[in-house]
Protein backbone atom coordinates (compact mmCIF):
# COMPACT_ATOMS: atom_id res chain seq x y z
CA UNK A 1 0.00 0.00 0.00
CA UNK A 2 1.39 3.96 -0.31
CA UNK A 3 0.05 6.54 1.30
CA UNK A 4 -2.66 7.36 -0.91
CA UNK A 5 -3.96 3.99 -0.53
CA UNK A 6 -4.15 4.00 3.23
CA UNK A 7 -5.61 7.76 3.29
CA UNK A 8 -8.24 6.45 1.13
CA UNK A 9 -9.30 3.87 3.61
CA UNK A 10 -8.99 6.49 6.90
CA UNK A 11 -11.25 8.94 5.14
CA UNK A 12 -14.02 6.28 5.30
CA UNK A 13 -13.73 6.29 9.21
CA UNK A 14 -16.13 8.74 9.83
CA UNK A 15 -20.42 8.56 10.90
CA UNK A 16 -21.29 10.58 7.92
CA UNK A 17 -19.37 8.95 5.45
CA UNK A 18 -21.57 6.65 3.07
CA UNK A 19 -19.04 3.98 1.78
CA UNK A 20 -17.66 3.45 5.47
CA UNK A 21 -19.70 -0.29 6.30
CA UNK A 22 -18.81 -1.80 9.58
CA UNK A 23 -20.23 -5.22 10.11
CA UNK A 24 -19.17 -6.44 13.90
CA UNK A 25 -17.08 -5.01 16.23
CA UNK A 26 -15.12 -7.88 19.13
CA UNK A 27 -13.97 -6.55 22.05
CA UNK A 28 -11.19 -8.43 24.27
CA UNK A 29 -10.15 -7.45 27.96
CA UNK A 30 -7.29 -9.48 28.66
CA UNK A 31 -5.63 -9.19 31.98
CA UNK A 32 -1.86 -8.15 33.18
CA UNK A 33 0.89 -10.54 33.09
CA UNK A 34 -1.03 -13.33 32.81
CA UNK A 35 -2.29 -13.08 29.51
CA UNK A 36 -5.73 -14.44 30.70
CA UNK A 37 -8.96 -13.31 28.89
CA UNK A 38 -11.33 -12.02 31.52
CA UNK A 39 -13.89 -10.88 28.71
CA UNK A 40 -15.09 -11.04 25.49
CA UNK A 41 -18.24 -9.49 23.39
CA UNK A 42 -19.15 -9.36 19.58
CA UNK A 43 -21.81 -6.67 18.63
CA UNK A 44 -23.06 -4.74 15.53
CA UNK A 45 -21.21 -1.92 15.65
CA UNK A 46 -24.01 0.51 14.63
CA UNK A 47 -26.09 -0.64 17.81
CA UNK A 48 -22.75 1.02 19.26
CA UNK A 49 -24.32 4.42 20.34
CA UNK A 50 -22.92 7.62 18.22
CA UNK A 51 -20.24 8.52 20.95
CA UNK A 52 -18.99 5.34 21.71
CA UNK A 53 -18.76 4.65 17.59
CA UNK A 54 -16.99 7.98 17.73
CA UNK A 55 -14.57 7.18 19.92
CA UNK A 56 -13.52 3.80 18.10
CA UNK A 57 -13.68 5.22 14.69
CA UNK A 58 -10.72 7.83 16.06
CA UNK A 59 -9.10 4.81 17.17
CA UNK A 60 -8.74 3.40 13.79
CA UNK A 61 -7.40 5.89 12.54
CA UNK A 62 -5.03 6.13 14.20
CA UNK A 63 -3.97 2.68 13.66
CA UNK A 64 -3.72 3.70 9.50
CA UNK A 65 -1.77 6.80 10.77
CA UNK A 66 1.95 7.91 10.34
CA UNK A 67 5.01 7.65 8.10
CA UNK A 68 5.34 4.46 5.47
CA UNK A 69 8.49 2.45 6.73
CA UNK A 70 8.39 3.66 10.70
CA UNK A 71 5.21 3.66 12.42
CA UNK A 72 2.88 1.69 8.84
CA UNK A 73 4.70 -1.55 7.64
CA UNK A 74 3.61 -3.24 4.51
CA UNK A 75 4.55 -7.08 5.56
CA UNK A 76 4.89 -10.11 3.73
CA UNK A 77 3.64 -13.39 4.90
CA UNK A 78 6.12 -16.21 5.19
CA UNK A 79 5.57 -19.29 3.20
CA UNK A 80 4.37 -22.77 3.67
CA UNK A 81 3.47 -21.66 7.78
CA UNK A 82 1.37 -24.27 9.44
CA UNK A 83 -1.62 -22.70 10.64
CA UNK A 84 -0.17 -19.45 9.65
CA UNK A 85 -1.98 -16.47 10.85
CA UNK A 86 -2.82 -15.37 6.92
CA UNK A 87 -5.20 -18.22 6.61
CA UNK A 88 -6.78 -17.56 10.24
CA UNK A 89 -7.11 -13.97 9.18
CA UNK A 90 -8.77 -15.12 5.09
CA UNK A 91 -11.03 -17.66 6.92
CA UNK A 92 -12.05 -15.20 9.39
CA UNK A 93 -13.24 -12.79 7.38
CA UNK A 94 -15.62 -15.49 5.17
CA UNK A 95 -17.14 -16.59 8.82
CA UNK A 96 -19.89 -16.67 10.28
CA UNK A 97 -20.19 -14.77 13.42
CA UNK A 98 -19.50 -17.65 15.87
CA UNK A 99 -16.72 -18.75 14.04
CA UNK A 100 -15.54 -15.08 13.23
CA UNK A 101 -14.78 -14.72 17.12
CA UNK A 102 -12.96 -18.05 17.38
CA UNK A 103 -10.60 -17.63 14.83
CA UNK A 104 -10.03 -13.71 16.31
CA UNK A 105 -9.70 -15.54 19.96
CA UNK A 106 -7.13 -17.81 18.51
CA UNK A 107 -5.75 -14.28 16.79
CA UNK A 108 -5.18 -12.75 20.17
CA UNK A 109 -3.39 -16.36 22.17
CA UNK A 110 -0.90 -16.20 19.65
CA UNK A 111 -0.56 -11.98 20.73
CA UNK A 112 -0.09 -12.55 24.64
CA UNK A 113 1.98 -15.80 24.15
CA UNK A 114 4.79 -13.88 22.90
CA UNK A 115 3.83 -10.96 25.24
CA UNK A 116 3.15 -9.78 28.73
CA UNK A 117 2.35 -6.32 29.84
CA UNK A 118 2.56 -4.57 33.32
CA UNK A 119 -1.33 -3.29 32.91
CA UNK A 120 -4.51 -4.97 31.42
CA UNK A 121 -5.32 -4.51 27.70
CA UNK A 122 -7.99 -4.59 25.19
CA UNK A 123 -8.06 -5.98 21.91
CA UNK A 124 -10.38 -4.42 19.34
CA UNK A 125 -11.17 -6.35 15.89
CA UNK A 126 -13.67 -4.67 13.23
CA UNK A 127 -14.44 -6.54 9.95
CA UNK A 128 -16.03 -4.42 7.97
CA UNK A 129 -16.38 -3.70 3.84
CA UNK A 130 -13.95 -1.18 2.01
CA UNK A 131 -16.22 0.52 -0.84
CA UNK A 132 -15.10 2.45 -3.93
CA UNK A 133 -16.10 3.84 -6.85
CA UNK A 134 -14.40 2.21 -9.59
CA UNK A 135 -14.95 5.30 -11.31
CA UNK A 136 -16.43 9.12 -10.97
CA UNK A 137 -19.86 10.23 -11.69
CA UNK A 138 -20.37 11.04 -15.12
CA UNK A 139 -22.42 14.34 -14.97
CA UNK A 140 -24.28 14.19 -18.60
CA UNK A 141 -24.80 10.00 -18.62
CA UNK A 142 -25.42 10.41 -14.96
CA UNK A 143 -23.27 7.17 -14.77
CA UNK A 144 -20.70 5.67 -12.17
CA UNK A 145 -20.15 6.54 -8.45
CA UNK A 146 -22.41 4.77 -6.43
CA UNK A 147 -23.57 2.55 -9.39
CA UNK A 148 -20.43 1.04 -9.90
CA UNK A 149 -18.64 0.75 -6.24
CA UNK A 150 -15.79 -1.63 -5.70
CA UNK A 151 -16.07 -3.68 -2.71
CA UNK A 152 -13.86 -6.17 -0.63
CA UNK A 153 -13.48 -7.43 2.96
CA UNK A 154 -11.13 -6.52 5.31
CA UNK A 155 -9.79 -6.98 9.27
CA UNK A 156 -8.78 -3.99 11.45
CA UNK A 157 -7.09 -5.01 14.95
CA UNK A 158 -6.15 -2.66 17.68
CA UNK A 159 -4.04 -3.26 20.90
CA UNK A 160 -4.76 -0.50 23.26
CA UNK A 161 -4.05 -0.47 27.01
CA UNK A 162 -5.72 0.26 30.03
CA UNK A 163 -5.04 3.34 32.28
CA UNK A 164 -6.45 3.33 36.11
CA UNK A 165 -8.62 6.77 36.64
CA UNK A 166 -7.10 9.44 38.81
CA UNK A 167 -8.42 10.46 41.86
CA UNK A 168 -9.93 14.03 41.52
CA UNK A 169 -12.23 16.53 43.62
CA UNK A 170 -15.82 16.79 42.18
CA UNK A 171 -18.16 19.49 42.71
CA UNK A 172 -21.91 18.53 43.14
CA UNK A 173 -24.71 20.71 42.02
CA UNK A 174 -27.34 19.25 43.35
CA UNK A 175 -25.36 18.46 47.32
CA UNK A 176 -23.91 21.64 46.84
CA UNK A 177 -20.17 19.82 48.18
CA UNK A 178 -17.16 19.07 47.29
CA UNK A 179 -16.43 15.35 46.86
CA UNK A 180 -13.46 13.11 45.73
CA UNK A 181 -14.20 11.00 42.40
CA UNK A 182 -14.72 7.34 43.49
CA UNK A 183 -14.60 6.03 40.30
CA UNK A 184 -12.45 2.78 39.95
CA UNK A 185 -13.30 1.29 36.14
CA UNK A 186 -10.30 0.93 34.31
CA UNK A 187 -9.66 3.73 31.20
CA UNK A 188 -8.95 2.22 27.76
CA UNK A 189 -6.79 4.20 26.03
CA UNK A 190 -8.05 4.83 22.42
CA UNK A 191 -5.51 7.71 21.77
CA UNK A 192 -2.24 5.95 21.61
CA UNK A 193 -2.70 1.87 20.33
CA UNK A 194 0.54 -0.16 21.44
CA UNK A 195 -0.26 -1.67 17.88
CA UNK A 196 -2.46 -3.30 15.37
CA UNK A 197 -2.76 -4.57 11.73
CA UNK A 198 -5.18 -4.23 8.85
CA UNK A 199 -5.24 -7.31 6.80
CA UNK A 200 -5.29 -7.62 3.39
CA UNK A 201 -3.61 -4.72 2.26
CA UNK A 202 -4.85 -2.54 -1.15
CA UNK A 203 -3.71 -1.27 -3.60
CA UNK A 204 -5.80 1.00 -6.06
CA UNK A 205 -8.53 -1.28 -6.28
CA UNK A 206 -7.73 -4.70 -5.35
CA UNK A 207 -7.44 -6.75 -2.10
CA UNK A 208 -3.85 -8.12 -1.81
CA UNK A 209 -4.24 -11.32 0.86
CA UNK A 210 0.07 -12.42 0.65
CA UNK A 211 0.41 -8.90 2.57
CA UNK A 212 -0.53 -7.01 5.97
CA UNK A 213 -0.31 -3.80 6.81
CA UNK A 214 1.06 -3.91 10.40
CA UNK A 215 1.09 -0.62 12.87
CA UNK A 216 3.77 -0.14 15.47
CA UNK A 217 3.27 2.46 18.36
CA UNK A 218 6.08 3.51 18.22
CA UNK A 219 8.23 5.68 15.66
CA UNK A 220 10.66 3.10 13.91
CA UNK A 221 10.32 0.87 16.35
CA UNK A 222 7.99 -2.43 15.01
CA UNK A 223 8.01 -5.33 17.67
CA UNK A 224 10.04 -7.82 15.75
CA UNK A 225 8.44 -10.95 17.75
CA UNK A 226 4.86 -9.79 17.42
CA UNK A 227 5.91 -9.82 13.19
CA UNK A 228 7.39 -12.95 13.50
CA UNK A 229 5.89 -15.14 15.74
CA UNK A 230 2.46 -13.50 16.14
CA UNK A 231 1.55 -12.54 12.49
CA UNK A 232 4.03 -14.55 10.38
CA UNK A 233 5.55 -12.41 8.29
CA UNK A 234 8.96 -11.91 7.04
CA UNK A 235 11.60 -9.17 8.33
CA UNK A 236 11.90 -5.57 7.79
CA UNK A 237 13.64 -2.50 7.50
CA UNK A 238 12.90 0.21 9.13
CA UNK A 239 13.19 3.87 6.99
CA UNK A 240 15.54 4.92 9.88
CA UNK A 241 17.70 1.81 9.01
CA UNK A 242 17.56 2.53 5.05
CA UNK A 243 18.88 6.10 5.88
CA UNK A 244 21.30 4.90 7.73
CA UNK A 245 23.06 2.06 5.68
CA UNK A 246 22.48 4.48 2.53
CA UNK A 247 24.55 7.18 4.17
CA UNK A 248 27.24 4.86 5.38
CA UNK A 249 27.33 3.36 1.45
CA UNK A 250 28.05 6.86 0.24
CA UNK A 251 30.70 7.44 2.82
CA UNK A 252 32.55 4.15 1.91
CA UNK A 253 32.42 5.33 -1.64
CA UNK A 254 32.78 9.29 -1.45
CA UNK A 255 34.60 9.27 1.98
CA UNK A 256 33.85 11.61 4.81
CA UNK A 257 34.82 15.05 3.41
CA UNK A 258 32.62 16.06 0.99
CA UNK A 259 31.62 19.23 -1.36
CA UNK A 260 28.02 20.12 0.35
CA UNK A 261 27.02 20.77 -3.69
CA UNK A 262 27.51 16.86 -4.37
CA UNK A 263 25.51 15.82 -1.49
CA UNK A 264 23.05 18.51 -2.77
CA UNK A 265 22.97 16.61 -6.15
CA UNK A 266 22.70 13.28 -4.51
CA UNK A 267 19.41 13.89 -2.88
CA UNK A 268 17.83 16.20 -5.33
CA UNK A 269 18.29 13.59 -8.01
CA UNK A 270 16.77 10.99 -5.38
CA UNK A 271 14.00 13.11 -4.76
CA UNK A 272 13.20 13.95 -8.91
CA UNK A 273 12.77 10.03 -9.23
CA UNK A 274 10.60 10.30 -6.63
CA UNK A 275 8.48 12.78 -7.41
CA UNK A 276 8.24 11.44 -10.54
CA UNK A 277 6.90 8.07 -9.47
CA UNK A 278 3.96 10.17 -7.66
CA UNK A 279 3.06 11.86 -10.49
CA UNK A 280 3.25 9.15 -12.58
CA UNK A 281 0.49 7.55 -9.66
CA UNK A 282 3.01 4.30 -9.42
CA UNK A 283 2.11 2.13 -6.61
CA UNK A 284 5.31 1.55 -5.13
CA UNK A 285 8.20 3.96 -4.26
CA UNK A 286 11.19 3.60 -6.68
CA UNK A 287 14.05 1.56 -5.13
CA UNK A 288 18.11 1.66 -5.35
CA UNK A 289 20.09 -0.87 -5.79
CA UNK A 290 24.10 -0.48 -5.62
CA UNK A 291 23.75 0.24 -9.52
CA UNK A 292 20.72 3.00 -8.98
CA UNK A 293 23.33 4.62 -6.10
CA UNK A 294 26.53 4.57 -8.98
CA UNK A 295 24.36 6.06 -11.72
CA UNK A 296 23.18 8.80 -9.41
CA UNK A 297 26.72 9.67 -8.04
CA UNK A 298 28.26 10.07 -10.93
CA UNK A 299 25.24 12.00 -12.25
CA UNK A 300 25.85 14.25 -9.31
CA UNK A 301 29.27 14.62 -9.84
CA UNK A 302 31.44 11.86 -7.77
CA UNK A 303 34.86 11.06 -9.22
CA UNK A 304 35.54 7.35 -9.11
CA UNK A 305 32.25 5.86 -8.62
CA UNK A 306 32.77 3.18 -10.53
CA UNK A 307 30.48 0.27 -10.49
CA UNK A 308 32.94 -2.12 -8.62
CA UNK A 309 33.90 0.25 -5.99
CA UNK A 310 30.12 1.03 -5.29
CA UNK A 311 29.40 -2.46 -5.44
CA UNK A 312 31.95 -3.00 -2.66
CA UNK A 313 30.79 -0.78 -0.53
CA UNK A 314 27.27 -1.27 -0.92
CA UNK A 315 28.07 -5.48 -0.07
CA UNK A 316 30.04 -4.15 2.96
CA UNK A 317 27.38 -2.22 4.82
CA UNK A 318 24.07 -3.89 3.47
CA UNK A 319 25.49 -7.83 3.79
CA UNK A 320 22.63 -8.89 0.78
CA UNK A 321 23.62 -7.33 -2.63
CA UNK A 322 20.13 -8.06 -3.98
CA UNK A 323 19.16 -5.12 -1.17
CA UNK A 324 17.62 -2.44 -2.66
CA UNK A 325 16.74 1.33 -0.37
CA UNK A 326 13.12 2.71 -0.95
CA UNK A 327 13.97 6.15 -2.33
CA UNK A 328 11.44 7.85 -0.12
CA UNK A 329 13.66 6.74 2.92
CA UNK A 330 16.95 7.76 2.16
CA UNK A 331 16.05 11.72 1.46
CA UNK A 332 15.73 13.65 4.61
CA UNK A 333 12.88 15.89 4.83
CA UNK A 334 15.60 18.54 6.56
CA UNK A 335 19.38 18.31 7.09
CA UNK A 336 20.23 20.04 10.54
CA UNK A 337 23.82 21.43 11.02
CA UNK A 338 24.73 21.60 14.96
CA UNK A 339 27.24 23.63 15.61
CA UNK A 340 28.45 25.45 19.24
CA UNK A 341 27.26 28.88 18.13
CA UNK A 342 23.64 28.20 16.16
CA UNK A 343 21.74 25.18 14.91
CA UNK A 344 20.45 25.22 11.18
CA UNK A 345 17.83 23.42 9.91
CA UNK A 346 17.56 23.43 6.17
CA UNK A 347 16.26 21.53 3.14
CA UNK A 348 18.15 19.06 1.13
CA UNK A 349 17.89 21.17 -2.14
CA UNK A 350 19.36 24.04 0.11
CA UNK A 351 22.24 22.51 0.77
CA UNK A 352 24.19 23.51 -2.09
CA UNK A 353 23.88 27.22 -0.89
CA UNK A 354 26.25 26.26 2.24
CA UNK A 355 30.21 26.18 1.90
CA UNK A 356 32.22 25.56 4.54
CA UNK A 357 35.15 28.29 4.46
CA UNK A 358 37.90 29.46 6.28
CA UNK A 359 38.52 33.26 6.98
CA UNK A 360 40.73 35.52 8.34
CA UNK A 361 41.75 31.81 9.99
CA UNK A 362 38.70 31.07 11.52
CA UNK A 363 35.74 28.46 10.46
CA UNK A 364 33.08 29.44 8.79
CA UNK A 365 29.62 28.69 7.30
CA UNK A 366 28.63 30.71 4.53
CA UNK A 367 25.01 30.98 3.58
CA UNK A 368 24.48 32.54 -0.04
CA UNK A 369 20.66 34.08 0.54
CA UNK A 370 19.16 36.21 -1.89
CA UNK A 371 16.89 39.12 0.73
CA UNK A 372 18.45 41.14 3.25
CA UNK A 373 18.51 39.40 6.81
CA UNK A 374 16.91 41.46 9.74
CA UNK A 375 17.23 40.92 13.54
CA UNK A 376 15.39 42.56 15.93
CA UNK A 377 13.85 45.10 13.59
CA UNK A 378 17.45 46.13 12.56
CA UNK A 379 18.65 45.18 8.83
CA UNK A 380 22.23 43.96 9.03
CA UNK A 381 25.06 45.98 7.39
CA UNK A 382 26.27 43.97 4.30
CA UNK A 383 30.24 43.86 5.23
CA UNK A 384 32.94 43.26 1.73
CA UNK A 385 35.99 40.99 2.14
């Protein structure tokens, strides 16, 4: 899925929305360090009443929320899995009710036997129908939109934990007192899910059942045993890892001192093939492999960056030279320069307007700007060499 894909299916999480089509919604309490199910119940979610289908519907969202690559995985399953979770999750959704909450009760003893947590938790499953037009209303023939709607199945889960109510100091209107809040029901935290999974992934308009799109709460950080043991699927790399290995490959190649135009080169020729593949509304972001990464560096200007050498040092940091870096990852959406008297934060296309000089014997960053720079009201006197 890109991002498109996945915005397409949050938009439909709203009351008002008419493709949105939730069928049941299965709620699981499970308790602390145990793992133990204290409670389960299966309902329609529309007898849910509008604030409570509120609240869950923000919930979702925020499980199809954030970045591609560090908080939204796209996962593959693994093969040949006995009783892998792919074919509890493609049976599941042709169930019947009954069996719809057995196979997502099976779904969440795989979760907590790879997993205990210092507070109780609730599991949240939704299957519901993802509805589009498979093409816009035709305003003279009067023809498509919600004539011709394409439709498919799908599986949202949810882990979200529990919070215990703080005490607080009430104020009656009909005692006319003051009173401390005696409530002791647990809280479930819909705002922040530990993690979840929508399964099968889209794209465009079809369902794709060999993938999952998995959620992790937190930011480039996916729970490697709840990928592999829990939902089967094959390992990742994070977009903080792709940046990371990409930069070291240049280094090996380039070495550490560097013109700041070449790097500027680098990631603005990066970032056309990117926006390219968005324009041209392709599905998946482009990818580098160690002969992408030569092309581009001797486009951008890099002496000796020939194919052997980058091969080298791509097989040296990466360890698979079939590897290839999602585009999208490697380009920074700002570079930041640290230094002891004033941080900078600028973009990547920027970067060729910085040199790094010396003068009069001292370091120096130069900035080439094209307005005058004011501070504090005051416009700064332009001072010649």
């Amino acid at each position: 899925m890109n991002k498109k894909d996945i915005a397409a299916i949050r938009r439909q999480f709203k009351l008002d929305n008419e493709y949105m089509n939730l069928h049941e919604i299965f709620n699981v309490y499970v308790k602390k360090e145990s793992g133990e199910i204290y409670h389960h119940i299966s309902q329609p979610f529309q007898l849910l009443d509008q604030e409570t289908q509120e609240l869950f519907l923000e919930n979702f969202k925020k499980v199809l929320s954030g970045h591609l690559d560090a908080k939204l995985f796209q996962l593959k399953f693994q093969r040949d899995v006995e009783g892998s979770t792919q074919t509890i999750l493609y049976e599941g959704l042709q169930a019947e009710t009954e069996d719809w909450k057995e196979y997502m009760l099976e779904m969440v003893g795989r979760m907590f036997t790879h997993a205990a947590y210092e507070f109780d938790t609730v599991v949240t499953f939704i299957r519901g129908e993802y509805r589009k037009p498979t093409r816009k209303r035709d305003s003279e023939s009067e023809e498509g939109g919600n004539d011709e709607v394409y439709s498919s199945q799908y599986i949202l889960c949810s882990l979200n934990k529990t919070d215990q109510p703080k005490k607080t100091l009430l104020f009656d209107y009909v005692e006319k007192e003051f009173k401390s809040n005696n409530i002791v029901d647990p809280i479930i935290n819909l705002d922040s899910p530990l993690s979840g999974f929508l399964f099968p992934v889209f794209h465009d308009s079809y369902a794709d059942v060999n993938h999952i799109l998995y959620y992790a709460g937190k930011v480039n950080q996916p729970d490697e045993s709840f990928i592999g043991e829990v939902l089967h699927c094959e390992e990742i790399t994070t977009a903080a890892e792709d940046k990371d290995s990409f930069e070291q490959v240049l280094i090996n190649v380039m070495g550490d001192e560097v013109d700041s135009r070449v790097i500027a080169n680098v990631y603005e020729e990066i970032d056309r093939m990117v926006q390219e593949s968005e324009e041209n509304k392709e599905s998946e972001a482009p990818r580098l492999d160690y002969r992408d990464i030569g092309r581009i560096l001797t486009a951008s200007g890099v002496e000796n960056a020939e194919p052997a050498k980058v091969e080298h040092a791509f097989k040296a940091v990466v360890n698979n030279e079939k590897h290839e870096f999602k585009a999208s990852n490697v380009v920074p959406k700002s570079i930041k320069i640290k230094t002891t008297v004033a941080d900078l934060s600028i973009s990547p296309k920027d970067l060729k307007n910085i040199k790094y000089i010396m003068y009069q014997g001292k370091r120096c960053l130069l900035l080439e700007i094209d307005e005058d720079v004011v501070v504090e009201g005051f416009r700064l006197e332009t001072i010649k060499p």
